[in-house]
Each structure stands twice: as structure tokens, then as C-alpha cells.
Protein backbone atom coordinates (compact mmCIF):
# COMPACT_ATOMS: atom_id res chain seq x y z
CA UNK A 1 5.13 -7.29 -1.61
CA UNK A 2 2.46 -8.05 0.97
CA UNK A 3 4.12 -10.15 3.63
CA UNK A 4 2.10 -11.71 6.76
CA UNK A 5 4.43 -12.82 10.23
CA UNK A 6 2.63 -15.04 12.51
CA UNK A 7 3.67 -16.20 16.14
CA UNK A 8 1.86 -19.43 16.51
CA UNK A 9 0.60 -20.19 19.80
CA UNK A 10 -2.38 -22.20 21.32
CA UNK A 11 -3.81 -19.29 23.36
CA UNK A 12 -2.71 -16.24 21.65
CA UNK A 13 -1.27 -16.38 17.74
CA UNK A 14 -0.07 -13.07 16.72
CA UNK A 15 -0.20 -12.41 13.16
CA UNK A 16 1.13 -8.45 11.76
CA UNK A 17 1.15 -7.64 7.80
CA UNK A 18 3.74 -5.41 6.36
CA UNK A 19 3.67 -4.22 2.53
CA UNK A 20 7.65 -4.12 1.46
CA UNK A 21 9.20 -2.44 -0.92
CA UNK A 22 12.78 -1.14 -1.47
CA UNK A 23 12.39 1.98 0.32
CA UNK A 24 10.95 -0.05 3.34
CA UNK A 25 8.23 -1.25 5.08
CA UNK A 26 4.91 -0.27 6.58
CA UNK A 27 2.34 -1.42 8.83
CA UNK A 28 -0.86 -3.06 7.39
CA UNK A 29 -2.70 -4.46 10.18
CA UNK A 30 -1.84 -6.87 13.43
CA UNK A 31 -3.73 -8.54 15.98
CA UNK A 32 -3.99 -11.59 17.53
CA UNK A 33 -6.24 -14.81 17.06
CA UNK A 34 -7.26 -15.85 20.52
CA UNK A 35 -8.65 -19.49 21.94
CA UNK A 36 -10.03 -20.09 24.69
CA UNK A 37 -7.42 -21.94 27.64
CA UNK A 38 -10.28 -23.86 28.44
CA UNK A 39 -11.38 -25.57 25.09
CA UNK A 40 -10.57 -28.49 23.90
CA UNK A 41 -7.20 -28.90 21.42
CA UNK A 42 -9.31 -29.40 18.44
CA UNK A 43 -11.50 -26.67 19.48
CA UNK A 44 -8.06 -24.66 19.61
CA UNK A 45 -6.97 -25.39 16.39
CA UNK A 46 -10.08 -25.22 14.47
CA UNK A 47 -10.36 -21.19 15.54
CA UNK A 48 -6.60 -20.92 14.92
CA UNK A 49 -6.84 -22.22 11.30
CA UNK A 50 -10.39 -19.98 10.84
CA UNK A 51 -8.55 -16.63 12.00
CA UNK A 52 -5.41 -17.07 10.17
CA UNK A 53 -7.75 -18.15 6.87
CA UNK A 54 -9.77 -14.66 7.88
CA UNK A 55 -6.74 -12.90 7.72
CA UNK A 56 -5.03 -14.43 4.33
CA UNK A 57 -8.76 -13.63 3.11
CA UNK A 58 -9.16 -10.39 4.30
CA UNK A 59 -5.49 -8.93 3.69
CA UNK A 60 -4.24 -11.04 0.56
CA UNK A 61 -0.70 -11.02 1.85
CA UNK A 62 1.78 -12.83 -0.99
CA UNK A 63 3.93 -14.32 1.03
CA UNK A 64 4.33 -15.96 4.57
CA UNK A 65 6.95 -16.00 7.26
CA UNK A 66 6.68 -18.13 10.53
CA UNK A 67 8.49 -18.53 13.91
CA UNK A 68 9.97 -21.98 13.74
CA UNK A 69 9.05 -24.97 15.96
CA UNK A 70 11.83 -24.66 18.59
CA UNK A 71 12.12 -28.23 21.43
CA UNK A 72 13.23 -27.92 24.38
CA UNK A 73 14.57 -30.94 26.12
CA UNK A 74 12.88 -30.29 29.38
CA UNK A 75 8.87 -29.63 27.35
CA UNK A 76 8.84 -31.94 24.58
CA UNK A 77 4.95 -32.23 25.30
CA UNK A 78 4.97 -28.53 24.29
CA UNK A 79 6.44 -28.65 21.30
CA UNK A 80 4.54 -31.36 20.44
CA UNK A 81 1.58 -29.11 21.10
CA UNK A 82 2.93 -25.74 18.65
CA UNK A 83 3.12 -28.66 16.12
CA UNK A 84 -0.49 -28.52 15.88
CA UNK A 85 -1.19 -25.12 15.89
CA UNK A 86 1.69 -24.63 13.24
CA UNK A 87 0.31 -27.53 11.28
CA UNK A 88 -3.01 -25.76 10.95
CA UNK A 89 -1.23 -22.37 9.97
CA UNK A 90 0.51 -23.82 7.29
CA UNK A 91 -2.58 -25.61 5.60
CA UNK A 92 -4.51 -22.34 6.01
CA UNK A 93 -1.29 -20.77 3.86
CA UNK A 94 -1.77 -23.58 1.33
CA UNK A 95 -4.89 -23.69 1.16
CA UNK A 96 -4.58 -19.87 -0.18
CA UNK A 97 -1.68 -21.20 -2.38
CA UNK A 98 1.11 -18.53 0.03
CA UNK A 99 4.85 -19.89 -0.04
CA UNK A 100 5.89 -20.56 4.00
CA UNK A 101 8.78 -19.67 5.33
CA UNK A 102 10.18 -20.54 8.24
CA UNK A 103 12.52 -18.48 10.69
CA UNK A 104 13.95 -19.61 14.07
CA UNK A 105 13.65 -17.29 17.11
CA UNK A 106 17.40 -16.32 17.30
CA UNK A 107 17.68 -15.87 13.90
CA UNK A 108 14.60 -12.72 13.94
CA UNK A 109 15.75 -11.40 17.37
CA UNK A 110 19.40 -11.07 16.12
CA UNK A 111 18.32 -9.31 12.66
CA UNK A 112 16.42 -6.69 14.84
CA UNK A 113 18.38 -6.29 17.78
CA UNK A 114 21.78 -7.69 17.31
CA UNK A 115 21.13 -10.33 20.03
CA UNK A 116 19.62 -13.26 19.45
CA UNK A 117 18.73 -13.74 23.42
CA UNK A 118 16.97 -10.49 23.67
CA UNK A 119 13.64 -10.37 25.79
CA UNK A 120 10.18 -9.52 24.43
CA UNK A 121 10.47 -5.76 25.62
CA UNK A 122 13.21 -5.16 23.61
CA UNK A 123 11.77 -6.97 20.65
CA UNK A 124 8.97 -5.02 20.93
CA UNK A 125 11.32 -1.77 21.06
CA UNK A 126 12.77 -2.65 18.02
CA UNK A 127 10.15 -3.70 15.87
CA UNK A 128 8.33 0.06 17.03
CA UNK A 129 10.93 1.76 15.87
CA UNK A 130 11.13 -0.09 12.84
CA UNK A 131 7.62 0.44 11.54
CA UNK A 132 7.74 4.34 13.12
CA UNK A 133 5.26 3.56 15.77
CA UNK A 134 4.16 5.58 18.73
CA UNK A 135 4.38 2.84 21.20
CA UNK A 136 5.53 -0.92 20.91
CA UNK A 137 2.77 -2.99 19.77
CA UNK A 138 1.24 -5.36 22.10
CA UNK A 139 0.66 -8.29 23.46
CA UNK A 140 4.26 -9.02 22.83
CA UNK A 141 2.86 -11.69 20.34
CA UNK A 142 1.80 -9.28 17.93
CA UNK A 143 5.63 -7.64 17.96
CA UNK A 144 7.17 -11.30 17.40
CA UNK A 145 4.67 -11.41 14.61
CA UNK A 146 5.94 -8.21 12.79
CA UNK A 147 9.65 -8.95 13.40
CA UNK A 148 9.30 -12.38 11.31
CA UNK A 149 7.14 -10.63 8.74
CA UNK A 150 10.04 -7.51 8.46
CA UNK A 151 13.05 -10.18 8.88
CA UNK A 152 11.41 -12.19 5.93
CA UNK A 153 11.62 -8.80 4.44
CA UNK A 154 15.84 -8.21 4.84
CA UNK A 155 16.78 -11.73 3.88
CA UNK A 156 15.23 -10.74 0.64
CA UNK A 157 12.81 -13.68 0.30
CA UNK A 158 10.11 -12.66 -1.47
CA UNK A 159 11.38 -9.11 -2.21
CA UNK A 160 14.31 -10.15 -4.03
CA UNK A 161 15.71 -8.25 -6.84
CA UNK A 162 11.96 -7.16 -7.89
CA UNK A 163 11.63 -4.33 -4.87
């Protein structure tokens, strides 16, 4: 099964693909989408639903997983802002008729690691020695992006019994 992670964010959304099968995973292809700081929010989101539709396009993953919307009390305005971002990643999934699934932050980081506080570096760490890669993929977004895609892949969704 052809899974895609993605790591929505206004500036940088890092998306990695993983094909799964029983006797593991390996790497496809990851990158990021970038937007520009300085354009406009619909400007933003418009190139974030173009490069994630370029991707789905391009790689023909089956399934997705994404990094759930997490609020802090202290930035609602920025959660309100992933909201859009997300929103736009999830029509481009539809759109291509690709299930969406979402994980939250803790939940990935303590399926690689065994912490659900760990920091990017390890994160990155982790998901490098998970696909067998010679260094830890970066920006860091790119590493959050694979380590939703490969925990998608251990909670079974999507592999299931089929392998």
C-alpha cells in the first residue's frame, strides 16, 4: 500500500510517501511544498492545495495520514490558521477520492520514539533509521511527514490484514 504523510504548515508542508507491505516500508519520495511568508493567505493556500494535488497526481498514494490540528490556549489565531491549510489538504485528498486519516503529534512521536514529547532531532533520528537512511531527512518537516505516513503504517490502517 502506497501511503502519503503530510505536515501541514503555511510556510513549509512536508509531505514523504512510503510503499508498505508486511515486511516493511520504504521510501518513495519527500519534499516539501513551500509559500511564500509574504503572500497573501489565499495565495498560501491556493499553492498548498496545487502541490499536495501534484503530489497525489504524480505518486498515486492509496491512502492518507495527517498531523492533527493541535490548539493551544495561548495561539488560538494559529490554529485557526493550520485550519486552512489542513482544510485545503483534505479537499485535495478528496478530490483524488484518498481516505484521511488523522494522527495527533504525541500519538506519532510516541510510536517512533517511545516519547511522545520528543524534539524534532530525535524524530528525525528515528524516522532515518526507520527507512535505512544515510542521514535524517530534512527540513524537520519532511521527517514529521514520514513518521505519520510509517505510524499510519503500524496501526494497521490501510495495511490491515491484506499486507
Amino acid at each position: 500500500m502506497r501511503i502519503l504523510g503530510i505536515d501541514p504548515g503555511l510556510n513549509t508542508t512536508g509531505y514523504g510517501v512510503i510503499d508498505a507491505t508486511r515486511a516493511g516500508v520504504k521510501l518513495v519520495e519527500a519534499g516539501v511544498v513551500r509559500c511564500g511568508p509574504s503572500k497573501s493567505l489565499a495565495e498560501r493556500i491556493g499553492e498548498i492545495h496545487s502541490g499536495v494535488a501534484e503530489v497525489i497526481a504524480a505518486l498515486k498514494p492509496e491512502a492518507m495520514a495527517l498531523e492533527e490540528l493541535y490548539a493551544h490556549y495561548e495561539r488560538p489565531t494559529t490554529a485557526i490558521l493550520m485550519g486552512h491549510a489542513r482544510g485545503v489538504i483534505v479537499l485535495a485528498a478528496q478530490q483524488a477520492g484518498i481516505e484521511v486519516t488523522p494522527y495527533a503529534a504525541t500519538q506519532i512521536k510516541k510510536i517512533l520514539t517511545g516519547n511522545g514529547r520528543a524534539p524534532k532531532s530525535q524524530m528525525q533520528e528515528a524516522i532515518a533509521r526507520e527507512l535505512g537512511l544515510a542521514a535524517p531527512p530534512e527540513p524537520p518537516d519532511v521527517a514529521d511527514a514520514l513518521a505519520i505516513a510509517v505510524t499510519h503504517w503500524y496501526l494497521g490502517r490501510g495495511l490491515g490484514a491484506r499486507g
